[in-house]
N, C-alpha and C. Protein backbone atom coordinates (compact mmCIF):
# COMPACT_ATOMS: atom_id res chain seq x y z
N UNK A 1 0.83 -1.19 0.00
CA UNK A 1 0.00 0.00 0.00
C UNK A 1 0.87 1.24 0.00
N UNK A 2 1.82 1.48 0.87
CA UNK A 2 2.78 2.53 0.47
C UNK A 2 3.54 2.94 -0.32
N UNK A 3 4.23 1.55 -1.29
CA UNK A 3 4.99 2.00 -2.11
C UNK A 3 3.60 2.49 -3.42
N UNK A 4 2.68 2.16 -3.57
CA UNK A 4 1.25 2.54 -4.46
C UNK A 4 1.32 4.37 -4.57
N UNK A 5 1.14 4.28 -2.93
CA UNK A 5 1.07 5.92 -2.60
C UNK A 5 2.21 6.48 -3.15
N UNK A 6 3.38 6.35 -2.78
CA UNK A 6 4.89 7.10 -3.39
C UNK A 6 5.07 7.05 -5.07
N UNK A 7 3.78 6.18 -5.32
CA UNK A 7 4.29 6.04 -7.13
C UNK A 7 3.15 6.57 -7.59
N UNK A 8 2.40 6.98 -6.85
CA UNK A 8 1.29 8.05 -6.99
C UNK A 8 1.47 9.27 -6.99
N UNK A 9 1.56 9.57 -6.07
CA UNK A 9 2.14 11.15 -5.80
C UNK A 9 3.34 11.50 -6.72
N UNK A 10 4.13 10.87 -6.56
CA UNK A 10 5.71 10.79 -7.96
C UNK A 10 4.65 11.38 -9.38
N UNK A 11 4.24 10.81 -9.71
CA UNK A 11 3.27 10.51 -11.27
C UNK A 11 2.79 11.64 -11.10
N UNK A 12 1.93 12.35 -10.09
CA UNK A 12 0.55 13.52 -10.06
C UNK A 12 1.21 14.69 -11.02
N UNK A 13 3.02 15.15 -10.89
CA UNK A 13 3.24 16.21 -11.14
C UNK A 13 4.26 15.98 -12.55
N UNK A 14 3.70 16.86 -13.67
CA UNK A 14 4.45 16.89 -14.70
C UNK A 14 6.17 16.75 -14.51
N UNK A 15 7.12 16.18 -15.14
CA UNK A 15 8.20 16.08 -14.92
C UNK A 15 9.15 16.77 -15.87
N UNK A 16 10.18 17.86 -15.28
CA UNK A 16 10.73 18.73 -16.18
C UNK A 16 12.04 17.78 -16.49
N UNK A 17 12.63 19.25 -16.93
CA UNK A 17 14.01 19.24 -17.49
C UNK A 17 14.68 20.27 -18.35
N UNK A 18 15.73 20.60 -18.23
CA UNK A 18 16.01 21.44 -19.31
C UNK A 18 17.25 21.26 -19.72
N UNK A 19 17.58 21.63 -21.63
CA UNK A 19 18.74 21.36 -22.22
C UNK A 19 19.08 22.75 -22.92
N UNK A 20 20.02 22.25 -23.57
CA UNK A 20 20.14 23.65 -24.32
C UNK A 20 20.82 22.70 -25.87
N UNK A 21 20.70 23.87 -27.11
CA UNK A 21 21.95 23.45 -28.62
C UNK A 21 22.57 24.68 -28.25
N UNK A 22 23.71 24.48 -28.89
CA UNK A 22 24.87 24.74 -29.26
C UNK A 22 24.47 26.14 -30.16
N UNK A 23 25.68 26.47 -30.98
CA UNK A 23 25.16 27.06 -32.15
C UNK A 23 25.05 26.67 -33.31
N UNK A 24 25.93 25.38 -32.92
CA UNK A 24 25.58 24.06 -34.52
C UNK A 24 24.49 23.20 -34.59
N UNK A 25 23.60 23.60 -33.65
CA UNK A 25 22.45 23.42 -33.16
C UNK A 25 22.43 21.18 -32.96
N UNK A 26 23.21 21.35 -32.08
CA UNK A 26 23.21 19.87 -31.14
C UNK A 26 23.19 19.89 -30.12
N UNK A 27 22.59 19.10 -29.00
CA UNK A 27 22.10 18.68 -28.28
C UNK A 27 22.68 18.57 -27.20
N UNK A 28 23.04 19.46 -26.25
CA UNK A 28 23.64 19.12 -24.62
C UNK A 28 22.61 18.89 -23.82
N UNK A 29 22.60 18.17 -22.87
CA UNK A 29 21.86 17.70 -22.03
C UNK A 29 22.06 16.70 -20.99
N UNK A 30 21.49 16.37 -19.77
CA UNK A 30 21.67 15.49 -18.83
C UNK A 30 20.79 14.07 -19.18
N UNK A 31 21.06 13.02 -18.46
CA UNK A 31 20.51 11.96 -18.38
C UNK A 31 18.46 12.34 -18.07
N UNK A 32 18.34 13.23 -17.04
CA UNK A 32 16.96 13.52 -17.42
C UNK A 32 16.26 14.03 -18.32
N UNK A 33 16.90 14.85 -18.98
CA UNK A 33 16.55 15.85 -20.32
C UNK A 33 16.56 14.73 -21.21
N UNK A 34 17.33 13.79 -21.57
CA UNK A 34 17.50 13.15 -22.64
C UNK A 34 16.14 11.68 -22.67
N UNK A 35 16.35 11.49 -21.14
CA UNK A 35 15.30 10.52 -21.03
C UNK A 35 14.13 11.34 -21.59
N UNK A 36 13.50 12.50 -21.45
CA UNK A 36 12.14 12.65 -21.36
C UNK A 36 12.06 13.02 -22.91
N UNK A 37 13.19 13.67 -23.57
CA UNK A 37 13.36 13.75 -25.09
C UNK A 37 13.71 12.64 -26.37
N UNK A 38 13.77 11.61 -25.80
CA UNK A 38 13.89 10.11 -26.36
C UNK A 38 12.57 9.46 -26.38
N UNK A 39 11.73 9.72 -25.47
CA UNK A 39 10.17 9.16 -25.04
C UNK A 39 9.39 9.67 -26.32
N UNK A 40 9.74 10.48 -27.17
CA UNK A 40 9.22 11.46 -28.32
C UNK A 40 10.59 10.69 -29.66
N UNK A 41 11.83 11.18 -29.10
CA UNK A 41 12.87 10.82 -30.48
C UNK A 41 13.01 10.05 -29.64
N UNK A 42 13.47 8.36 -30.31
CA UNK A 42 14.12 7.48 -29.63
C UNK A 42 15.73 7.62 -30.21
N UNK A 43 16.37 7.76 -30.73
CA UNK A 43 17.47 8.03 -30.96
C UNK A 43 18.15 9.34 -30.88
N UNK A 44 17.54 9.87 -29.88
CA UNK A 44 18.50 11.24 -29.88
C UNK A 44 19.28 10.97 -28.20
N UNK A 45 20.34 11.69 -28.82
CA UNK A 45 21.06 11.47 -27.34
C UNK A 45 21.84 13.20 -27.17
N UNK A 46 22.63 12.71 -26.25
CA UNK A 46 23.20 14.40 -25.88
C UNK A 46 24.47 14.35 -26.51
N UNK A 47 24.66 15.32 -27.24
CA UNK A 47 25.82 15.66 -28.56
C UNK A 47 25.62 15.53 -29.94
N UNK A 48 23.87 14.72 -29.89
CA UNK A 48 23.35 14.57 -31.51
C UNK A 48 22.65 16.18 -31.81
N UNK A 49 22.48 15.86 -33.09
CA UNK A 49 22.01 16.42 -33.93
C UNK A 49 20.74 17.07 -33.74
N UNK A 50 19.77 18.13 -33.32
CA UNK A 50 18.28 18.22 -33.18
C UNK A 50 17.76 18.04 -34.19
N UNK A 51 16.72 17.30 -33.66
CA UNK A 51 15.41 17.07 -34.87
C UNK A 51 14.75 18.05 -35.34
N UNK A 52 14.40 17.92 -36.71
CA UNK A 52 13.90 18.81 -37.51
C UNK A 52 13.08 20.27 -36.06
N UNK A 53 12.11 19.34 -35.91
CA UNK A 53 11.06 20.04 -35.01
C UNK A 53 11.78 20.82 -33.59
N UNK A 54 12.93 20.67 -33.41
CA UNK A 54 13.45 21.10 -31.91
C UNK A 54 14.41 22.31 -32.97
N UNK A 55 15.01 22.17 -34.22
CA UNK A 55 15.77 23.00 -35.14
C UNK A 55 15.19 24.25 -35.10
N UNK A 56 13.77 24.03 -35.84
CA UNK A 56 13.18 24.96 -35.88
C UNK A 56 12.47 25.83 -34.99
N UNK A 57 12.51 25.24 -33.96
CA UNK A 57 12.44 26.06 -32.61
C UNK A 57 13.44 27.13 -31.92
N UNK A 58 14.23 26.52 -32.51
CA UNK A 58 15.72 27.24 -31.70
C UNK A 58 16.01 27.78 -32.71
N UNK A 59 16.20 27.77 -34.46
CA UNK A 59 16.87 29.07 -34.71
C UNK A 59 15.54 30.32 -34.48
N UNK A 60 14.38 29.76 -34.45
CA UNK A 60 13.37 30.77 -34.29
C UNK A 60 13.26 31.54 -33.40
N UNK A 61 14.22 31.10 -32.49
CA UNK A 61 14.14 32.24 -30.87
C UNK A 61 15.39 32.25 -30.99
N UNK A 62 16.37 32.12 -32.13
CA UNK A 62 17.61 32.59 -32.09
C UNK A 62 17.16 33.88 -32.91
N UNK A 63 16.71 34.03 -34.15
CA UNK A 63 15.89 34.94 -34.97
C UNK A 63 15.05 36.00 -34.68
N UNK A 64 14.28 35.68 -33.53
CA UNK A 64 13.39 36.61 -32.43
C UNK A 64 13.82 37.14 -31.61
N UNK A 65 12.88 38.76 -31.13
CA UNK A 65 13.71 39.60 -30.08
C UNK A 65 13.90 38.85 -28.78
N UNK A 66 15.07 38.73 -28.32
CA UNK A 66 15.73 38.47 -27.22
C UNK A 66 14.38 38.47 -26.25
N UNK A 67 14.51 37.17 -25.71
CA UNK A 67 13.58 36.87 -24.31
C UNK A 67 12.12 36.68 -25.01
N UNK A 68 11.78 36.43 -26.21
CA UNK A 68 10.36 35.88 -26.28
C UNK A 68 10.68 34.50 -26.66
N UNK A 69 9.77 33.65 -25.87
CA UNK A 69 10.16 32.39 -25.76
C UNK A 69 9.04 31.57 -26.88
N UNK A 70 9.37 30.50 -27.74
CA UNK A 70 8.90 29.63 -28.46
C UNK A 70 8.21 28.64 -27.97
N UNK A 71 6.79 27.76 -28.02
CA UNK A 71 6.66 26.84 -27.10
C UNK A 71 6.10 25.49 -28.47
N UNK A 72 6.57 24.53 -28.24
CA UNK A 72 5.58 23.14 -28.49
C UNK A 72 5.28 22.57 -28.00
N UNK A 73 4.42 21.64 -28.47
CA UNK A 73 3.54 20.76 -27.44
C UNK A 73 3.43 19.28 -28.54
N UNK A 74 3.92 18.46 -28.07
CA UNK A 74 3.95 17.41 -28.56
C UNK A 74 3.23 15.87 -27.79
N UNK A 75 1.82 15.73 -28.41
CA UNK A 75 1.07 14.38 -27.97
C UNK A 75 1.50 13.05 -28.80
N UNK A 76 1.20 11.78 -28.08
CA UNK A 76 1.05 10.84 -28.15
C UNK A 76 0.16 9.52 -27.34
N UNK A 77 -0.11 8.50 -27.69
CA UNK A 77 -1.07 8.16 -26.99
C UNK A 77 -0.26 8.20 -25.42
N UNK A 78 -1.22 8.92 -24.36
CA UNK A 78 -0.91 8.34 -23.01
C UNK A 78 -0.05 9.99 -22.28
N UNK A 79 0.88 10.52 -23.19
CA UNK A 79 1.81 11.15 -22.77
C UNK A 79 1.79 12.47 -23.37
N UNK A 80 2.20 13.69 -22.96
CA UNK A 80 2.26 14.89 -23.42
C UNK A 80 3.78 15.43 -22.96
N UNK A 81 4.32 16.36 -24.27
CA UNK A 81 5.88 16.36 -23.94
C UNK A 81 5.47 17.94 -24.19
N UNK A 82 5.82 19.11 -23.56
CA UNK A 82 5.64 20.38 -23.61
C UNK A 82 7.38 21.26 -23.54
N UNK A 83 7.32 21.81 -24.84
CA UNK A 83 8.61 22.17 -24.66
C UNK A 83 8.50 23.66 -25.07
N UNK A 84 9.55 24.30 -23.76
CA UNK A 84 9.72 26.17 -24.14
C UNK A 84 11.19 26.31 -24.51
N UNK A 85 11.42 27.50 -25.73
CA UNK A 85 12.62 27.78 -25.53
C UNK A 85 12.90 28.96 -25.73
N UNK A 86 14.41 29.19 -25.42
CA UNK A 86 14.41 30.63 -25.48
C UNK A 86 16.03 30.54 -25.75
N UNK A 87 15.91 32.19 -26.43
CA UNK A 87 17.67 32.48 -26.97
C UNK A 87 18.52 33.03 -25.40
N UNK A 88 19.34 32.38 -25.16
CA UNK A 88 20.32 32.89 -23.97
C UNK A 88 21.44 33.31 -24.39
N UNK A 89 22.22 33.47 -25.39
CA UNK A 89 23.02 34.04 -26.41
C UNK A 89 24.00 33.61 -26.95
N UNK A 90 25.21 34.35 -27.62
CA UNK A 90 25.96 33.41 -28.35
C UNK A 90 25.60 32.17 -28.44
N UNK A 91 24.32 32.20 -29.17
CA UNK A 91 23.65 31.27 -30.13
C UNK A 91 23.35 30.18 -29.51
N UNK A 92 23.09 30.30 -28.19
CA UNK A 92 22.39 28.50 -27.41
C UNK A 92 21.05 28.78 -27.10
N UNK A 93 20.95 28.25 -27.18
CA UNK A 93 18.88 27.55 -26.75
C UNK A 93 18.71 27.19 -25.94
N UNK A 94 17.55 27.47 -24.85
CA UNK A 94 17.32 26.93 -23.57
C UNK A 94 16.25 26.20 -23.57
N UNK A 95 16.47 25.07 -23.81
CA UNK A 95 15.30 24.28 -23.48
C UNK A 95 14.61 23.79 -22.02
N UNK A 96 13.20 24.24 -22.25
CA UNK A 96 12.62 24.15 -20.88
C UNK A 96 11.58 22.75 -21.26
N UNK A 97 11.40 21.78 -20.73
CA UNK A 97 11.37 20.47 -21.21
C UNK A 97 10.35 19.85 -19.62
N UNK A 98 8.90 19.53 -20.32
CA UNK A 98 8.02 18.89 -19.63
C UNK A 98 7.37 17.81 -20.10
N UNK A 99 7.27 16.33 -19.60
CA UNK A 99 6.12 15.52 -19.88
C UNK A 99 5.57 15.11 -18.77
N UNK A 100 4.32 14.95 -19.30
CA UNK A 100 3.26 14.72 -18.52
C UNK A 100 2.14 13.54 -19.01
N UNK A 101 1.55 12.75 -18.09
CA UNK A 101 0.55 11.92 -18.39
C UNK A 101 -0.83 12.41 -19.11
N UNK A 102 -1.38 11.93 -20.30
CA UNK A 102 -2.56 11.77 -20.45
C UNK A 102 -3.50 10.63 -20.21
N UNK A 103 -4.31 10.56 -19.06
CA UNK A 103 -5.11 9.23 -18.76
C UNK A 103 -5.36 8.29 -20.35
N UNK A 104 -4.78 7.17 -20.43
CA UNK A 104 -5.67 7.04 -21.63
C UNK A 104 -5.79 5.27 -21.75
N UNK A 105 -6.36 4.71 -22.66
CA UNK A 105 -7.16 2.78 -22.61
C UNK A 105 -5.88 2.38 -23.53
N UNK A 106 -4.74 1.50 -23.24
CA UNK A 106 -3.81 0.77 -24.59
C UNK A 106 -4.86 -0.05 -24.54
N UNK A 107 -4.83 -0.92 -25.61
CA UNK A 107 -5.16 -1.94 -26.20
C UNK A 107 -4.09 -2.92 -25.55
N UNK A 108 -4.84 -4.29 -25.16
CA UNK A 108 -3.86 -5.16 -24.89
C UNK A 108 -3.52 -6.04 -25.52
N UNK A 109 -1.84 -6.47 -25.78
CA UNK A 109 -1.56 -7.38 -26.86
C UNK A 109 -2.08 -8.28 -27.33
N UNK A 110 -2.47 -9.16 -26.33
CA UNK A 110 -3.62 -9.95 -26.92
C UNK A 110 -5.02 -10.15 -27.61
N UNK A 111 -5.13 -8.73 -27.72
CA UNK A 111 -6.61 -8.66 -28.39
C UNK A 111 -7.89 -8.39 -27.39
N UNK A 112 -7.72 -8.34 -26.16
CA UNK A 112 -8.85 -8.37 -25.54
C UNK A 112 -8.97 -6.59 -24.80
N UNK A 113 -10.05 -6.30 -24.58
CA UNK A 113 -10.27 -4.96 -23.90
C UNK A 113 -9.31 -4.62 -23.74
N UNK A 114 -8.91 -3.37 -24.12
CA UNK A 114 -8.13 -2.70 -23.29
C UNK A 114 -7.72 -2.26 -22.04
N UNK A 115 -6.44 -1.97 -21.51
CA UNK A 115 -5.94 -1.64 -20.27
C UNK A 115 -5.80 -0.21 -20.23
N UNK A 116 -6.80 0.44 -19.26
CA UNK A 116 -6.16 1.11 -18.91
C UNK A 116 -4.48 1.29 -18.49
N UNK A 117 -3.84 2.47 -19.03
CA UNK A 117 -2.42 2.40 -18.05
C UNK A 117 -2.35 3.67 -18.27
N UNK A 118 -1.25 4.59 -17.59
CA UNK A 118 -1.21 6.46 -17.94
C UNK A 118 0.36 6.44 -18.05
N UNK A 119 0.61 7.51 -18.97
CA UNK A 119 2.08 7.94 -18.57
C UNK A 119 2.24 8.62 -17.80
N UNK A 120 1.35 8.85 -16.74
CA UNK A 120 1.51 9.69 -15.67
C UNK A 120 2.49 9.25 -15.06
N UNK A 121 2.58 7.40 -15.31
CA UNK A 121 3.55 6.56 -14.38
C UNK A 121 4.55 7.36 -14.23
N UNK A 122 5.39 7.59 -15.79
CA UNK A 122 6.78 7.47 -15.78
C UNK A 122 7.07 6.67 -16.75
N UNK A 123 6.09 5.80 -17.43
CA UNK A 123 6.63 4.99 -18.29
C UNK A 123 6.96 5.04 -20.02
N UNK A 124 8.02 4.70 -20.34
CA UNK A 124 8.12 5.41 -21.88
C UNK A 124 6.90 4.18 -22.79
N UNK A 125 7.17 4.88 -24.35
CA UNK A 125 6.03 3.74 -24.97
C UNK A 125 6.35 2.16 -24.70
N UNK A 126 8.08 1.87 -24.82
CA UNK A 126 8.48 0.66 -24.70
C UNK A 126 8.00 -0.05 -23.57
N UNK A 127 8.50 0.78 -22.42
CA UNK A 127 7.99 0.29 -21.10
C UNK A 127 6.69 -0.29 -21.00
N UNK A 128 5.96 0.44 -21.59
CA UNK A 128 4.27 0.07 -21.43
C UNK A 128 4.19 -1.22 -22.11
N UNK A 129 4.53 -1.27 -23.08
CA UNK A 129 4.54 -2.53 -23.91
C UNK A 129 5.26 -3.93 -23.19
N UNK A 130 6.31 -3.52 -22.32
CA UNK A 130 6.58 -4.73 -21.68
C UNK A 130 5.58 -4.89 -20.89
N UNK A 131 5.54 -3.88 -19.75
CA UNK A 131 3.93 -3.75 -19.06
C UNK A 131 3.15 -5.35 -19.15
N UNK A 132 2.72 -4.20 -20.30
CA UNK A 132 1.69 -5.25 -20.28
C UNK A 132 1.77 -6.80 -21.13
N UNK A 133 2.88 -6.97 -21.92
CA UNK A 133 3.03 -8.46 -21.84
C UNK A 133 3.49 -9.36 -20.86
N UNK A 134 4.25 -8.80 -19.73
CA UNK A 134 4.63 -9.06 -18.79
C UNK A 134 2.79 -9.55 -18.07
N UNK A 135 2.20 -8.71 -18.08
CA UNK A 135 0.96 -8.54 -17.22
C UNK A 135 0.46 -9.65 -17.64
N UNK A 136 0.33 -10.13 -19.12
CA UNK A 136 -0.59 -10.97 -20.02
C UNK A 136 -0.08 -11.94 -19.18
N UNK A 137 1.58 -12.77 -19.04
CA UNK A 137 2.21 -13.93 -18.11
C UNK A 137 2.66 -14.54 -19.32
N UNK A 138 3.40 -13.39 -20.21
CA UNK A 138 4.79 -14.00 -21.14
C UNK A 138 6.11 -13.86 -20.57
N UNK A 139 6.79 -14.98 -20.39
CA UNK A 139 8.26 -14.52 -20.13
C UNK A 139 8.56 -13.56 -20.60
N UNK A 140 10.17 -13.08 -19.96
CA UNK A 140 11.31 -12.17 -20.65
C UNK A 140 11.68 -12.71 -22.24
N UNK A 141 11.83 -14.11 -22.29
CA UNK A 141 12.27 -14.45 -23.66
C UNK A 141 10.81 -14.40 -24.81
N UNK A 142 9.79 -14.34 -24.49
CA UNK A 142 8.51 -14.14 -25.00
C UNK A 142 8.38 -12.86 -25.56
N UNK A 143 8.38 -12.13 -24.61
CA UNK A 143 8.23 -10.82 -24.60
C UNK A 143 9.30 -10.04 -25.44
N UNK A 144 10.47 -10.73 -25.44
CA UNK A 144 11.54 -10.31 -26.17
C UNK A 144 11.56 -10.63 -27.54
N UNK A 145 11.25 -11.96 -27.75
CA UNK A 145 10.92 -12.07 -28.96
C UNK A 145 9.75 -11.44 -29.76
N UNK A 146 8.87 -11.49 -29.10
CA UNK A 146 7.32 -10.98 -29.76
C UNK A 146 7.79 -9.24 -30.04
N UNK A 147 8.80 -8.73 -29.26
CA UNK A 147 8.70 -7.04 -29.63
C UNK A 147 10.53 -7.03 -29.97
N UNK A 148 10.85 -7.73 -30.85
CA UNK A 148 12.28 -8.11 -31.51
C UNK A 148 13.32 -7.22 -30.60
N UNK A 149 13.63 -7.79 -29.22
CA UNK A 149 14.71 -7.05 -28.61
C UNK A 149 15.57 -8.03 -27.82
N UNK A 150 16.52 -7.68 -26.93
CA UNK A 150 17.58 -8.90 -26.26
C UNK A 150 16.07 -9.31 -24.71
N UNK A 151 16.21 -10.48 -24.62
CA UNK A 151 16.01 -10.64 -23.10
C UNK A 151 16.59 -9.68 -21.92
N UNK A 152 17.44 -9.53 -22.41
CA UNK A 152 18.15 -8.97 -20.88
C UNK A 152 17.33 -7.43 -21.19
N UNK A 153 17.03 -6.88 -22.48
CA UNK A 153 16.69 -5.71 -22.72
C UNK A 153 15.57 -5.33 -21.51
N UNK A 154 14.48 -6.57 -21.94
CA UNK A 154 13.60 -7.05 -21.28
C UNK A 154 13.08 -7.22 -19.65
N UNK A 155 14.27 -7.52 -19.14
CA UNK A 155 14.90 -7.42 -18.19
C UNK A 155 15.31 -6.25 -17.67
N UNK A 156 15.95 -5.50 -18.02
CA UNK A 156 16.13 -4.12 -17.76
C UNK A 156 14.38 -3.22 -18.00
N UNK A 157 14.59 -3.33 -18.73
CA UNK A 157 12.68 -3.00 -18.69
C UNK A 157 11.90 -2.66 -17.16
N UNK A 158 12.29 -4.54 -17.25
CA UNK A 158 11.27 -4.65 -15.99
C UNK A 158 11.74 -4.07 -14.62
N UNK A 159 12.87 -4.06 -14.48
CA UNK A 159 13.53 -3.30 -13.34
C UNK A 159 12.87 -1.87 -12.97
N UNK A 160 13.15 -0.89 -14.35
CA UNK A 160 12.45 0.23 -14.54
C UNK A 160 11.15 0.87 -14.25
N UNK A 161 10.53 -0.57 -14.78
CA UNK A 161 8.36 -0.30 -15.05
C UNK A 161 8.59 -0.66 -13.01
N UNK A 162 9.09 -1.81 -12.61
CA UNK A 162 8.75 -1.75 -11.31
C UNK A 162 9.34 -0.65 -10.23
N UNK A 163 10.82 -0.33 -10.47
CA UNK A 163 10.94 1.20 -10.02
C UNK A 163 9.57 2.26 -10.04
N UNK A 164 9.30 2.57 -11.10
CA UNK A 164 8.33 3.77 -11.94
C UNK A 164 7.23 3.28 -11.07
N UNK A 165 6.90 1.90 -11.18
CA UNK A 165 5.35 1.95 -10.24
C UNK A 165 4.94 1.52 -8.98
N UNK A 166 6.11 1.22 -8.29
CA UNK A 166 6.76 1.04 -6.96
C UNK A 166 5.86 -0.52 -6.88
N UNK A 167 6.22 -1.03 -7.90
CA UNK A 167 5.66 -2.79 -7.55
C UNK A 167 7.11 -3.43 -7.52
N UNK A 168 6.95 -5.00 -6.77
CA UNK A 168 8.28 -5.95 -6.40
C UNK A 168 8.48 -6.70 -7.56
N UNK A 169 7.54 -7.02 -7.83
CA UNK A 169 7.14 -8.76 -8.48
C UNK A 169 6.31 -8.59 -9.95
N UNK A 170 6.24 -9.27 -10.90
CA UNK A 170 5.28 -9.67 -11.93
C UNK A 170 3.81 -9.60 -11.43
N UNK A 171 3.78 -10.42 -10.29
CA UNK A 171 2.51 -10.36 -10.05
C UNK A 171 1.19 -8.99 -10.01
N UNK A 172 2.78 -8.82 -8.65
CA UNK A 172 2.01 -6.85 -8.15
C UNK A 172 1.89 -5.94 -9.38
N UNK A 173 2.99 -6.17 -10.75
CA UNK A 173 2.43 -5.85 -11.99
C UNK A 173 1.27 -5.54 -12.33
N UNK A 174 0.88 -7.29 -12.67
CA UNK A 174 -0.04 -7.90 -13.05
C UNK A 174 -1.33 -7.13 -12.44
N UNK A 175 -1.04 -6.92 -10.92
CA UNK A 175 -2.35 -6.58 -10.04
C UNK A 175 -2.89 -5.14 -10.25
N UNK A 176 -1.90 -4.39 -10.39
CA UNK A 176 -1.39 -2.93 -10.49
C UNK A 176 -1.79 -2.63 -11.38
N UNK A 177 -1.98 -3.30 -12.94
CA UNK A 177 -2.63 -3.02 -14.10
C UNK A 177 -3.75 -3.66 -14.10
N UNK A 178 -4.48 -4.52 -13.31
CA UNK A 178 -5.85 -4.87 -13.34
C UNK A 178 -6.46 -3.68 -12.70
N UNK A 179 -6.22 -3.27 -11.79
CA UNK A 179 -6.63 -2.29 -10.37
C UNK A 179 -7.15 -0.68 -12.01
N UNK A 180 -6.52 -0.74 -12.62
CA UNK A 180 -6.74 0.80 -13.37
C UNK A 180 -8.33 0.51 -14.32
């Protein structure tokens, strides 16, 4: 019952971050910034390249009078990624960097009703997807195969989704996604 509450309250409040580009317009950032900007690009990391959509943000408030800030808002099922930026000078970008949960029904792998689940958790799209095959009562090597990745990937996964939703076991998983 307590760890429920602590992965509750964790989840209630949008989760920031902020990065900045360069003037060759690439990507500095910390391990949190990058996590919550990968949940949207899965291949961006800190020293790559910005994506089209983060480019055009930043030379646009490089372009604009000093201190008016640019904002997007980027949905997907479950999750909302809200990003501000602004010119801080000799040509870097400040990225002000939020996601947040949208309540919303996945579909479950197997075909039957959907599960509720939220990214309010914390959880990226992958995560959810182990989630809930995990939930269905497919192994790591199941689960790994059915969504073409290593077991151990799988494994690491699950470490994460049970961090994020303060469950021990498969089961409390299992229970944790019936309960929604």
């Amino acid at each position: 019952m307590m760890s429920t509450m602590r992965a509750s309250s964790r989840a209630s409040a949008p989760r920031g971050a902020s990065a900045y580009s360069d003037p060759t317009l690439h990507l500095k950032c910390d391990r949190q910034a990058e996590e919550i900007l990968r949940s949207f690009w899965n291949e961006l990391a800190d020293g790559g390249e910005l994506p089209p959509e983060l480019k055009g943000l930043a030379e646009g408030a490089q372009n604009g009078p000093p201190g008016i800030r640019r904002c997007l808002t980027m949905e997907r099922i479950g999750e909302r990624l809200r990003i501000e930026v602004t010119a801080v000078g000799k040509g870097r970008t400040q990225f002000h960097l939020w996601r947040e949960g949208v309540p919303t029904a996945v579909p479950s792998p197997t075909g039957e009703s959907p599960v509720p689940i939220s990214a309010a958790d914390g959880l990226t799209q992958r995560e959810r997807e182990v989630a809930l095959l995990v939930a269905d009562g497919l192994r790591s090597r199941e689960v790994a195969e059915r969504l073409g990745i290593a077991s151990q990937t799988v494994k690491s996964h699950l470490k994460t989704i049970f961090d994020k939703l303060g469950v021990r076991n498969r089961v409390e998983l299992a229970r944790r996604l019936e309960q929604r």
